[in-house]
PDB file of N, CA and C in Angstrom:
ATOM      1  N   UNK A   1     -33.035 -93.339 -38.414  1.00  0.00           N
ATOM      2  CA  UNK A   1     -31.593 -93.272 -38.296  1.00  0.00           C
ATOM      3  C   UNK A   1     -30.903 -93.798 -39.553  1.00  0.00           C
ATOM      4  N   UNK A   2     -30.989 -94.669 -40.319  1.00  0.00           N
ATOM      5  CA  UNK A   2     -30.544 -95.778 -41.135  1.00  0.00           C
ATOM      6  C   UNK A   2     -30.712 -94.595 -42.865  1.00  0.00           C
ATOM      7  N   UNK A   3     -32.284 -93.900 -42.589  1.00  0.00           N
ATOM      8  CA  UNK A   3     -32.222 -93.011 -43.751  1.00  0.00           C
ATOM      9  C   UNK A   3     -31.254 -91.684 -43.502  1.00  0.00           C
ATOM     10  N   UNK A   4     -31.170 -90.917 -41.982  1.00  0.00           N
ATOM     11  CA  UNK A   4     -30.049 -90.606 -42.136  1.00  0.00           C
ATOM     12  C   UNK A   4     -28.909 -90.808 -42.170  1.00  0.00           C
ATOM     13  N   UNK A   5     -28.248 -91.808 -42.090  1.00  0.00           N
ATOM     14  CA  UNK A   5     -27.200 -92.208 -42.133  1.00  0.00           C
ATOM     15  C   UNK A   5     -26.753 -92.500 -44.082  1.00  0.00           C
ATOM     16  N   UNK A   6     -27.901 -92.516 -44.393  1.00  0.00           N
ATOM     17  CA  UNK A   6     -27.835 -93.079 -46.008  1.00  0.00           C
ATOM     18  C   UNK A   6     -27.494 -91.456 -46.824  1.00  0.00           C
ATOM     19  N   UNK A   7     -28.617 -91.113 -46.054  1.00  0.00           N
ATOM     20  CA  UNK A   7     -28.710 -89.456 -47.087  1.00  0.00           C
ATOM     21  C   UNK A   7     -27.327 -88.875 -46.737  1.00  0.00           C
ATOM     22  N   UNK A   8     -26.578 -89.230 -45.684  1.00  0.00           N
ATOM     23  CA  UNK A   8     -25.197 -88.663 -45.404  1.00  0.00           C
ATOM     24  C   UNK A   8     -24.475 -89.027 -45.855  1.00  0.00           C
ATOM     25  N   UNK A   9     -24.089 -90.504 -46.304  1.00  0.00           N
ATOM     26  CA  UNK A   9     -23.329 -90.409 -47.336  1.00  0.00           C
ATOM     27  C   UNK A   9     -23.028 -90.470 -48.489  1.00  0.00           C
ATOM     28  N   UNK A  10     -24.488 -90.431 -49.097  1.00  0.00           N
ATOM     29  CA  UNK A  10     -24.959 -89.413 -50.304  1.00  0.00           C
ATOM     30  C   UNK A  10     -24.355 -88.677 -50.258  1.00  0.00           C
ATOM     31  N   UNK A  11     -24.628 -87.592 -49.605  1.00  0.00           N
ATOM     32  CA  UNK A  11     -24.108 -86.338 -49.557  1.00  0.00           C
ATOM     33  C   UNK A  11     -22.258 -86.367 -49.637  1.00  0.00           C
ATOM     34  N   UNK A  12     -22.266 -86.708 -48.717  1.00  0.00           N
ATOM     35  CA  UNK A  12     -20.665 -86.682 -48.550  1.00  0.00           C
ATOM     36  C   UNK A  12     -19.668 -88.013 -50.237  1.00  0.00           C
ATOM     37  N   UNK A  13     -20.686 -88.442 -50.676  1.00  0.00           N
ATOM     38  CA  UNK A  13     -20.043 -89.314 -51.893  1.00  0.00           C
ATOM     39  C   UNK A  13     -18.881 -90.435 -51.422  1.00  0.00           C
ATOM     40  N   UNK A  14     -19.437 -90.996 -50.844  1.00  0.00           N
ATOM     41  CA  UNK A  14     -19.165 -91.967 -50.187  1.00  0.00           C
ATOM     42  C   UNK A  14     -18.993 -93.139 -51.052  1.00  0.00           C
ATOM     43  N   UNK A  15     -20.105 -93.526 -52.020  1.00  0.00           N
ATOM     44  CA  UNK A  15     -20.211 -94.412 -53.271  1.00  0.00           C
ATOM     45  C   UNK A  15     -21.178 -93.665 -54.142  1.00  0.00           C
ATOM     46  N   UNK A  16     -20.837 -94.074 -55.269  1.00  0.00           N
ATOM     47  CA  UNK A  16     -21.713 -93.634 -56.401  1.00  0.00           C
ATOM     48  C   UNK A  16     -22.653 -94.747 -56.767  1.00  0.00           C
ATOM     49  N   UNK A  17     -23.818 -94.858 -57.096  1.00  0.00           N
ATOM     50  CA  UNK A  17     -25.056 -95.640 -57.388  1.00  0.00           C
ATOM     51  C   UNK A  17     -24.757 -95.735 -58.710  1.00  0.00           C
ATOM     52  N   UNK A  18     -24.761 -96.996 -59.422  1.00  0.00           N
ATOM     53  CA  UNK A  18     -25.065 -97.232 -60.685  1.00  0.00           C
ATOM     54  C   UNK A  18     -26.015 -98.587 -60.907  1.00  0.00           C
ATOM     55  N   UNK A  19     -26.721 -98.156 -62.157  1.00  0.00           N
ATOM     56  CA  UNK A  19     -26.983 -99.865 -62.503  1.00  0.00           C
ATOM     57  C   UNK A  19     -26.659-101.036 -62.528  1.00  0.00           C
ATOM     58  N   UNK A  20     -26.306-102.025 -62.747  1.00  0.00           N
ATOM     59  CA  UNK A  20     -26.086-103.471 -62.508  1.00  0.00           C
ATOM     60  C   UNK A  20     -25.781-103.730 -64.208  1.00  0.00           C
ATOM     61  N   UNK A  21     -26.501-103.360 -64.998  1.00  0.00           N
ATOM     62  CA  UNK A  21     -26.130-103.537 -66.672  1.00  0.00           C
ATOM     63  C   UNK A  21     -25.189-102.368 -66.853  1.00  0.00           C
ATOM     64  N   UNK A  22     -24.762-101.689 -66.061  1.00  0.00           N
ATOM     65  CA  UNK A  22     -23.619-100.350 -66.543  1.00  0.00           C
ATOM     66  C   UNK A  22     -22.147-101.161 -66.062  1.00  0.00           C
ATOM     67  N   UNK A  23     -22.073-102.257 -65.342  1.00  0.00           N
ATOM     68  CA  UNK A  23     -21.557-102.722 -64.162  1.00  0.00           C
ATOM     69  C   UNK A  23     -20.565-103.493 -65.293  1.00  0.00           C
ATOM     70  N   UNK A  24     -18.870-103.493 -65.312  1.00  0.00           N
ATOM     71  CA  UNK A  24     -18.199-104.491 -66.851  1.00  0.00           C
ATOM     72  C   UNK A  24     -18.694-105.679 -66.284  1.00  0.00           C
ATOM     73  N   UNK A  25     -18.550-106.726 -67.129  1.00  0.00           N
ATOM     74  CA  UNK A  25     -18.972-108.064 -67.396  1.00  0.00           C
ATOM     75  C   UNK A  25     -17.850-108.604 -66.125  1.00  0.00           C
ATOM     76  N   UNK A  26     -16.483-108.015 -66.054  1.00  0.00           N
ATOM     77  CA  UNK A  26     -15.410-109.324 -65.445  1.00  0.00           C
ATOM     78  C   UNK A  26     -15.498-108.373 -63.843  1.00  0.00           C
ATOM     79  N   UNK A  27     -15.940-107.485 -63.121  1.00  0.00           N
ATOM     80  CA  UNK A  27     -16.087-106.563 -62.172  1.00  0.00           C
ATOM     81  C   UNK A  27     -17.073-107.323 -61.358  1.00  0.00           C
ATOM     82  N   UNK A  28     -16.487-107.535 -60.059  1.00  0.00           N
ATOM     83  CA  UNK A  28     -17.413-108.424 -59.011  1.00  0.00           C
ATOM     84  C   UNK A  28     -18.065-107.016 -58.170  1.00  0.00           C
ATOM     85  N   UNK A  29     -19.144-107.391 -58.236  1.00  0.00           N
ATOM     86  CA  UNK A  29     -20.054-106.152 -57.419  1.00  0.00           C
ATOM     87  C   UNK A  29     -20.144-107.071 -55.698  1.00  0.00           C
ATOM     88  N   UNK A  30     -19.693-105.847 -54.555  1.00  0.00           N
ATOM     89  CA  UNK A  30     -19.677-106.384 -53.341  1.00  0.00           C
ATOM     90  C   UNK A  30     -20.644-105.995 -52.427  1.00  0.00           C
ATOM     91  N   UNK A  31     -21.842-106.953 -52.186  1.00  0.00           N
ATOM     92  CA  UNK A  31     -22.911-106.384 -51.477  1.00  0.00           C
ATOM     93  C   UNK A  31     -22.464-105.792 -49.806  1.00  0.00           C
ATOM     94  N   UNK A  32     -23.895-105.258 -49.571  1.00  0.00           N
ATOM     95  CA  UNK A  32     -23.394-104.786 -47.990  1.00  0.00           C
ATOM     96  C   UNK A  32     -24.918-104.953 -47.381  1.00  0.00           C
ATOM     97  N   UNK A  33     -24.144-104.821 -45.794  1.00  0.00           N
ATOM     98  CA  UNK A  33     -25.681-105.114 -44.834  1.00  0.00           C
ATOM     99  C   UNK A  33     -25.828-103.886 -44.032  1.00  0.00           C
ATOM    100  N   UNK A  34     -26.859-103.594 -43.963  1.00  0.00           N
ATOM    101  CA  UNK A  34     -26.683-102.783 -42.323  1.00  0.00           C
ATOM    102  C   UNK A  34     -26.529-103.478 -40.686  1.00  0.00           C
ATOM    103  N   UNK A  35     -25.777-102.978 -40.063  1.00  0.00           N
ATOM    104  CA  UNK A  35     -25.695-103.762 -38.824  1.00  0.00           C
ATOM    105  C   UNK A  35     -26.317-102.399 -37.903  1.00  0.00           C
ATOM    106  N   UNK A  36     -26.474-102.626 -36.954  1.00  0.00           N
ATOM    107  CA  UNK A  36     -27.118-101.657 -35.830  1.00  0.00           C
ATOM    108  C   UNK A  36     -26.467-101.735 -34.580  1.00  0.00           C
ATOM    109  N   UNK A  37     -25.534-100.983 -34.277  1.00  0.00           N
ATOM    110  CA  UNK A  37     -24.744-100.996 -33.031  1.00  0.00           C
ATOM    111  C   UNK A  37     -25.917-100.221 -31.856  1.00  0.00           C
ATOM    112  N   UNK A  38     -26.256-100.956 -30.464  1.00  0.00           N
ATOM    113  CA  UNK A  38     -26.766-100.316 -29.557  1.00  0.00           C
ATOM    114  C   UNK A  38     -25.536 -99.406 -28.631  1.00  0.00           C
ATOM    115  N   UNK A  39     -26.312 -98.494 -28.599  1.00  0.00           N
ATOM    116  CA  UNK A  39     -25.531 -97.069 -28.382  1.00  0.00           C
ATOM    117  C   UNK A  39     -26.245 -97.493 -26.130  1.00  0.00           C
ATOM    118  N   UNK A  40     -25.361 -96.490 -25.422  1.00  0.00           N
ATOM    119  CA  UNK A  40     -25.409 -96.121 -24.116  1.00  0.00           C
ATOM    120  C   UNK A  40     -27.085 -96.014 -23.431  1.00  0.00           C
ATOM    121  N   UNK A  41     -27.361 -94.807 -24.568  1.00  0.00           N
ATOM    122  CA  UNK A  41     -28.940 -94.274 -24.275  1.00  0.00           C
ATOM    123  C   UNK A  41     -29.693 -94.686 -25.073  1.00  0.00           C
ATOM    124  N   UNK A  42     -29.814 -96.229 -25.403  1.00  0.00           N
ATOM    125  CA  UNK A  42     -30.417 -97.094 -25.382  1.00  0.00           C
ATOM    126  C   UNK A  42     -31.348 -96.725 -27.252  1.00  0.00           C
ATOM    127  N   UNK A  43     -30.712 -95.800 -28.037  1.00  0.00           N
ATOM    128  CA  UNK A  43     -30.837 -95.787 -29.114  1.00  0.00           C
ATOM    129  C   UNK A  43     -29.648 -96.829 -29.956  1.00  0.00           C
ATOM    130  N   UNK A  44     -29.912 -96.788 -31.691  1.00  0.00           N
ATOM    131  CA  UNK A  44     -28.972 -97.608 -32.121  1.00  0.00           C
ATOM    132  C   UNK A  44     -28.209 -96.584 -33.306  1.00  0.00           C
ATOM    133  N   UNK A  45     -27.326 -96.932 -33.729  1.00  0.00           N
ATOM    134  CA  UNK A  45     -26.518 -96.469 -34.558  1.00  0.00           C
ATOM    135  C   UNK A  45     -26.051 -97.413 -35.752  1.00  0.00           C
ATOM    136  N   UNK A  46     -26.636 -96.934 -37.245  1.00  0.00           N
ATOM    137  CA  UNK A  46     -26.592 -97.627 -37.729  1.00  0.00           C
ATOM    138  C   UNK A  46     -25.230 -97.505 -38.691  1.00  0.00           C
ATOM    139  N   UNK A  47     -24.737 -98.515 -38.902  1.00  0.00           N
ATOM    140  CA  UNK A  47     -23.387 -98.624 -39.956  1.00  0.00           C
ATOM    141  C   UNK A  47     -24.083 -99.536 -41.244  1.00  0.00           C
ATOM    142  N   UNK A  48     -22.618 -99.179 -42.717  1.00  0.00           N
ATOM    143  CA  UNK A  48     -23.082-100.004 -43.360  1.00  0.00           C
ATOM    144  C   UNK A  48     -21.415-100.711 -43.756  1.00  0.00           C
ATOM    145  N   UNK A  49     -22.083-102.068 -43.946  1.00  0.00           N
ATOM    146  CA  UNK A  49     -20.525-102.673 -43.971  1.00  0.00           C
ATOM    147  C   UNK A  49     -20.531-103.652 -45.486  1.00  0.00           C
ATOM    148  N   UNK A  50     -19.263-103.673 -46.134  1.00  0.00           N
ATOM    149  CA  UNK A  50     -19.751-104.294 -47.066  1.00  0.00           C
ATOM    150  C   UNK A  50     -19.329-105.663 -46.692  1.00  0.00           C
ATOM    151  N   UNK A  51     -19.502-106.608 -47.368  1.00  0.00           N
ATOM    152  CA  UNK A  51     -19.542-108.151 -47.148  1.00  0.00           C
ATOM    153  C   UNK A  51     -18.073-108.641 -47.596  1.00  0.00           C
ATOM    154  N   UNK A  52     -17.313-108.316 -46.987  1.00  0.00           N
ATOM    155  CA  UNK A  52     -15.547-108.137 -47.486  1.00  0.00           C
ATOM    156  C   UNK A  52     -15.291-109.997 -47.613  1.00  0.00           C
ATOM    157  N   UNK A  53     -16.036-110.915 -46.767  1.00  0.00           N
ATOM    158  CA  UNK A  53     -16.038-112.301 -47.130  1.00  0.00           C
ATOM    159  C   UNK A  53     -16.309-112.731 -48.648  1.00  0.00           C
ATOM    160  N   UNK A  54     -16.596-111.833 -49.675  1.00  0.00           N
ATOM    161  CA  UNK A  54     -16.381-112.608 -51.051  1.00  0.00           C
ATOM    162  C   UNK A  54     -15.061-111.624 -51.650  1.00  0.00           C
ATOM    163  N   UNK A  55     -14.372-111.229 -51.322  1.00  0.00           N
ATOM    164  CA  UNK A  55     -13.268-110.392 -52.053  1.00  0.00           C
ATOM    165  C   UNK A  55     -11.711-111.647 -51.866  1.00  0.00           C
ATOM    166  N   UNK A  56     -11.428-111.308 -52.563  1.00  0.00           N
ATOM    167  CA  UNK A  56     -10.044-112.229 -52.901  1.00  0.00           C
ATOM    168  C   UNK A  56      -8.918-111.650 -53.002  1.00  0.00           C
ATOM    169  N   UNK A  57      -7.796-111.358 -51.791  1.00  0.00           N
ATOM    170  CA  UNK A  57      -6.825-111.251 -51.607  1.00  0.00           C
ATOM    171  C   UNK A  57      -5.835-110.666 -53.518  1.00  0.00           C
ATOM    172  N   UNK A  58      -5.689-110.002 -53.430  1.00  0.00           N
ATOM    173  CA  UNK A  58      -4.666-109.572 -54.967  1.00  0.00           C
ATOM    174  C   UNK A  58      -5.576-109.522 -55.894  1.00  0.00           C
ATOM    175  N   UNK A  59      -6.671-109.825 -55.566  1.00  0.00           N
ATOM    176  CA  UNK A  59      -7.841-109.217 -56.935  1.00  0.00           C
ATOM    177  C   UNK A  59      -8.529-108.144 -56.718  1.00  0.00           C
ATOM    178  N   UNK A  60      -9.158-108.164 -55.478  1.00  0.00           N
ATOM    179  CA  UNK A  60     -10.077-107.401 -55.150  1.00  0.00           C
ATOM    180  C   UNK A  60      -9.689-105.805 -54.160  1.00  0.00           C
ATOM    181  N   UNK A  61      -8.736-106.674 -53.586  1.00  0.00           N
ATOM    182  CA  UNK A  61      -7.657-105.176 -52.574  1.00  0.00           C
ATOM    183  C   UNK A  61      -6.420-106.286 -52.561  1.00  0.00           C
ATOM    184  N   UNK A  62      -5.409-105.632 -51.840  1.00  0.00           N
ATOM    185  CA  UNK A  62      -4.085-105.393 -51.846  1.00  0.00           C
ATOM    186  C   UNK A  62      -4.119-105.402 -50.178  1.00  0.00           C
ATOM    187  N   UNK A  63      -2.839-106.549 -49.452  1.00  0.00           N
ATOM    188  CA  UNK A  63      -2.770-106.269 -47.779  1.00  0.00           C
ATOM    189  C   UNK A  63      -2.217-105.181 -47.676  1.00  0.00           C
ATOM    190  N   UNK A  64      -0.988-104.758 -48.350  1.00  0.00           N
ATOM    191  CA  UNK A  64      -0.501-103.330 -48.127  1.00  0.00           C
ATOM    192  C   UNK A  64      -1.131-102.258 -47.708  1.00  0.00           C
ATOM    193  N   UNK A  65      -2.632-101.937 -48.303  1.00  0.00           N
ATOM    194  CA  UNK A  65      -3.486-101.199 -48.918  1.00  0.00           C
ATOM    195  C   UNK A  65      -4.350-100.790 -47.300  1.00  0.00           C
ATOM    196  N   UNK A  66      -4.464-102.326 -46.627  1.00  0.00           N
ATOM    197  CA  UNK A  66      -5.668-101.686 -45.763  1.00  0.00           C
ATOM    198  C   UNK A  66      -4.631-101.244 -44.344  1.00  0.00           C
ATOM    199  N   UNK A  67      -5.452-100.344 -43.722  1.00  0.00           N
ATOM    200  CA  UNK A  67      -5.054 -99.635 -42.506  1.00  0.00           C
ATOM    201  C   UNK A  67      -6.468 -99.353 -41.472  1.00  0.00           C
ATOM    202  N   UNK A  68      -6.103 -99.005 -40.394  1.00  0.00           N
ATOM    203  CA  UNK A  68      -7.152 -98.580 -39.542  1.00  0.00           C
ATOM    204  C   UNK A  68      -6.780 -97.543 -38.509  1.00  0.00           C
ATOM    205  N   UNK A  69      -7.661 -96.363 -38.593  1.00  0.00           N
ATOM    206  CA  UNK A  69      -7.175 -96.094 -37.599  1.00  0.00           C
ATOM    207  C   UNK A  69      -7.521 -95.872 -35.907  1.00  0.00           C
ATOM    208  N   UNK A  70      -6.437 -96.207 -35.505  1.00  0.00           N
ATOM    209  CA  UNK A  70      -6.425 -97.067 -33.671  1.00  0.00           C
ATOM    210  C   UNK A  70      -5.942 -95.783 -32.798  1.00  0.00           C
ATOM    211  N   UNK A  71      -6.223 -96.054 -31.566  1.00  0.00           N
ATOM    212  CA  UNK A  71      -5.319 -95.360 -30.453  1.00  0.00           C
ATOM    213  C   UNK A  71      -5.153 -96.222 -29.541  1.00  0.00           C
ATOM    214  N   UNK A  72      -4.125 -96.287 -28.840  1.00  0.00           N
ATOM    215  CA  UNK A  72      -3.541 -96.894 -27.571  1.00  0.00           C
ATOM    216  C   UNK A  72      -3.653 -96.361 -26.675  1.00  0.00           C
ATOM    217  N   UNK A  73      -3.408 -96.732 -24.974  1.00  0.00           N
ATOM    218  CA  UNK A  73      -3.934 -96.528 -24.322  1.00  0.00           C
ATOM    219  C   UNK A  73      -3.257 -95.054 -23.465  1.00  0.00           C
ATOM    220  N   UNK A  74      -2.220 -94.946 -24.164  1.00  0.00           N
ATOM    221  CA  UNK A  74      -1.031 -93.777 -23.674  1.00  0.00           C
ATOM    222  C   UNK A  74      -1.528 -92.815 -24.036  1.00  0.00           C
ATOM    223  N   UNK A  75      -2.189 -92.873 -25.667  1.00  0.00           N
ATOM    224  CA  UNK A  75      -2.506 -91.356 -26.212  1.00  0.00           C
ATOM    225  C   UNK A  75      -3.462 -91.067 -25.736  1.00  0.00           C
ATOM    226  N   UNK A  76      -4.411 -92.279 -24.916  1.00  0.00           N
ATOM    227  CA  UNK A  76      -5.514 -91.619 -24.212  1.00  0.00           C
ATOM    228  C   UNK A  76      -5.278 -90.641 -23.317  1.00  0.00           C
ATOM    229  N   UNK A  77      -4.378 -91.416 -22.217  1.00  0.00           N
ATOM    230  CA  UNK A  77      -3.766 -90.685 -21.164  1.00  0.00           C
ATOM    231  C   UNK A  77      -2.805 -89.058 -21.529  1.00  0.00           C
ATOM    232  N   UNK A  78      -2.458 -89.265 -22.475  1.00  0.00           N
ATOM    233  CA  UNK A  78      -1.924 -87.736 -22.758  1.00  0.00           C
ATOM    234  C   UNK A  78      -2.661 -86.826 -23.138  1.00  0.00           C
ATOM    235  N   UNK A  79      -4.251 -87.247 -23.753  1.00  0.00           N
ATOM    236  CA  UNK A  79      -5.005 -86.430 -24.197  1.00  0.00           C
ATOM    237  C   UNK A  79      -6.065 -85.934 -22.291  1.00  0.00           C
ATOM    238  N   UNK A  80      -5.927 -86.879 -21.754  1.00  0.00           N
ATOM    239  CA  UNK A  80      -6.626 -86.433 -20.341  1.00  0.00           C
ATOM    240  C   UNK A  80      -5.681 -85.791 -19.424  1.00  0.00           C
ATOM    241  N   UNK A  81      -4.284 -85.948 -19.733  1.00  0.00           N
ATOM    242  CA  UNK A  81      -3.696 -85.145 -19.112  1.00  0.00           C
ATOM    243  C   UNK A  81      -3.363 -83.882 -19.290  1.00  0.00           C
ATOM    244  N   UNK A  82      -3.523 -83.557 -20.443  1.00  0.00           N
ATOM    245  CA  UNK A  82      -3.379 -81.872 -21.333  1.00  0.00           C
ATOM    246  C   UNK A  82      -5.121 -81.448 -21.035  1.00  0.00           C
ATOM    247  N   UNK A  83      -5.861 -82.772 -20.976  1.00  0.00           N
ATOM    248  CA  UNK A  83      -7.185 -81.861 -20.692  1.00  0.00           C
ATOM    249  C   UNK A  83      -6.781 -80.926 -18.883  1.00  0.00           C
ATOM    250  N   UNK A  84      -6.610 -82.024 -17.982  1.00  0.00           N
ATOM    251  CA  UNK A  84      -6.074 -81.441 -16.844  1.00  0.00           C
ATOM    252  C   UNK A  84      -5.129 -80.476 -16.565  1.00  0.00           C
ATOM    253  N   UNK A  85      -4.221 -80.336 -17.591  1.00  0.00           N
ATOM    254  CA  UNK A  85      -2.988 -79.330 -17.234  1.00  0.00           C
ATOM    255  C   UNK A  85      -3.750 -77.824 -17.832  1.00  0.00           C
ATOM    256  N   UNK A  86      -4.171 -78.069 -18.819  1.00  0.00           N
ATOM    257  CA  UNK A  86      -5.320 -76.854 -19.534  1.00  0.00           C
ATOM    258  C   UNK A  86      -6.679 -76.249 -19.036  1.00  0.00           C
ATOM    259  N   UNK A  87      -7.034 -76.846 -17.917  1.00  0.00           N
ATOM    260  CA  UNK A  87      -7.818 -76.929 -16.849  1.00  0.00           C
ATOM    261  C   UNK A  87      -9.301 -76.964 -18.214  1.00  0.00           C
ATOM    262  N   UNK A  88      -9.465 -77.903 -19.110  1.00  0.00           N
ATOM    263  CA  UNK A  88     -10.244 -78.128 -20.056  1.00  0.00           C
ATOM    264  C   UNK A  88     -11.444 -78.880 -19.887  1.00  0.00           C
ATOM    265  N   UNK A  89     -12.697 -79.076 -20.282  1.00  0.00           N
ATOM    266  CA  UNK A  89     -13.506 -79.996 -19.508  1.00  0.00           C
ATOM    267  C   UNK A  89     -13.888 -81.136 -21.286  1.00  0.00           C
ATOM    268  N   UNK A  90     -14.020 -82.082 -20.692  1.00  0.00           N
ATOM    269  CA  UNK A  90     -13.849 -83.281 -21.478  1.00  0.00           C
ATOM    270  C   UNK A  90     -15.091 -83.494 -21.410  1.00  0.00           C
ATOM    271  N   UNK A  91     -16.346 -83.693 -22.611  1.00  0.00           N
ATOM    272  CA  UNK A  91     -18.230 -84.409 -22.741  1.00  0.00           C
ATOM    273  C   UNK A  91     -17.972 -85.061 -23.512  1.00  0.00           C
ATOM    274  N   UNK A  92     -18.703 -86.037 -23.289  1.00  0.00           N
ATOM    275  CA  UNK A  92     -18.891 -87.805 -24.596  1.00  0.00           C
ATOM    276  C   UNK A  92     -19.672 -86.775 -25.972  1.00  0.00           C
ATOM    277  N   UNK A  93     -19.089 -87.073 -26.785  1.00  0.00           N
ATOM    278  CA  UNK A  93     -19.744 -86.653 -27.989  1.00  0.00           C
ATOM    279  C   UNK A  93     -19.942 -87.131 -29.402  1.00  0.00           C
ATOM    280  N   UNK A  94     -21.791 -87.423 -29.403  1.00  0.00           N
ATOM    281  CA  UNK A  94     -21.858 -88.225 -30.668  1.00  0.00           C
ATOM    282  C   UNK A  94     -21.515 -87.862 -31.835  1.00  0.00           C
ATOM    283  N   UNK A  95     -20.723 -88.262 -32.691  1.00  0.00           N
ATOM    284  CA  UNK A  95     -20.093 -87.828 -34.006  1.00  0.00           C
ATOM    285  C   UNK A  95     -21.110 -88.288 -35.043  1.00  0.00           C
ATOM    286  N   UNK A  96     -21.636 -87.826 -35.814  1.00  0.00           N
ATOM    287  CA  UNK A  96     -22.459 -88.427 -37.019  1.00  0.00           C
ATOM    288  C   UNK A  96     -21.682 -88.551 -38.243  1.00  0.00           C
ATOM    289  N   UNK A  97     -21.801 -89.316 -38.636  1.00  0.00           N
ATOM    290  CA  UNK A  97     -20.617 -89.577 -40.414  1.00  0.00           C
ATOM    291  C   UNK A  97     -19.789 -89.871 -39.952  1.00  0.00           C
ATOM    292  N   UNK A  98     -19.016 -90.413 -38.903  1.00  0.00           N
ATOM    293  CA  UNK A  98     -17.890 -90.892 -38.391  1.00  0.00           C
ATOM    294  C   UNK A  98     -16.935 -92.209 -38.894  1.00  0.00           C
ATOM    295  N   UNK A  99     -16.093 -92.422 -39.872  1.00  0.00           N
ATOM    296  CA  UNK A  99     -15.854 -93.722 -40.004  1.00  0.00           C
ATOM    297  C   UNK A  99     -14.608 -94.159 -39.182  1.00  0.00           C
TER     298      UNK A  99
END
């Protein structure tokens, strides 16, 4: 799972790989871990996260800058209710490359 998840975002260019001596002298390089979320059917799903605990506020990102995106509990309900009015059928579905 972990190599596909890697080769995907390879593919998709997600980050570019460089050396460590290509890297400027004053440029803080930010490591990352894999974490492993256990999934329903008892497989795992792996993410990679970077270690955002050494980055420094106005150096490294900007608060403006970050966002996420959320849903509340209404847009749920409007999306199950257009499934019902559309007489539509709703399946759990695993997304791969999903951020």
């Amino acid at each position: 799972m972990v190599n596909e998840e890697h080769e995907w975002m390879i593919k998709m260019g997600v980050w570019e790989a460089f050396l460590r001596s290509k890297v400027p002298k004053d440029a803080k390089v930010i490591s990352t871990t894999w974490a492993m979320k256990n999934k329903s059917n008892g497989t795992f799903k792996p993410r990679v996260n970077a270690r955002g605990f050494m980055q420094i506020v106005g150096e490294h990102y900007m608060v403006d800058s970050i966002s996420s995106p959320v849903t509340n509990e209404a847009t749920i309900r409007v999306v199950l209710v257009l499934l019902i009015i559309f007489k539509c059928t709703n399946e759990l579905v695993d997304m791969k490359g999903v951020f």
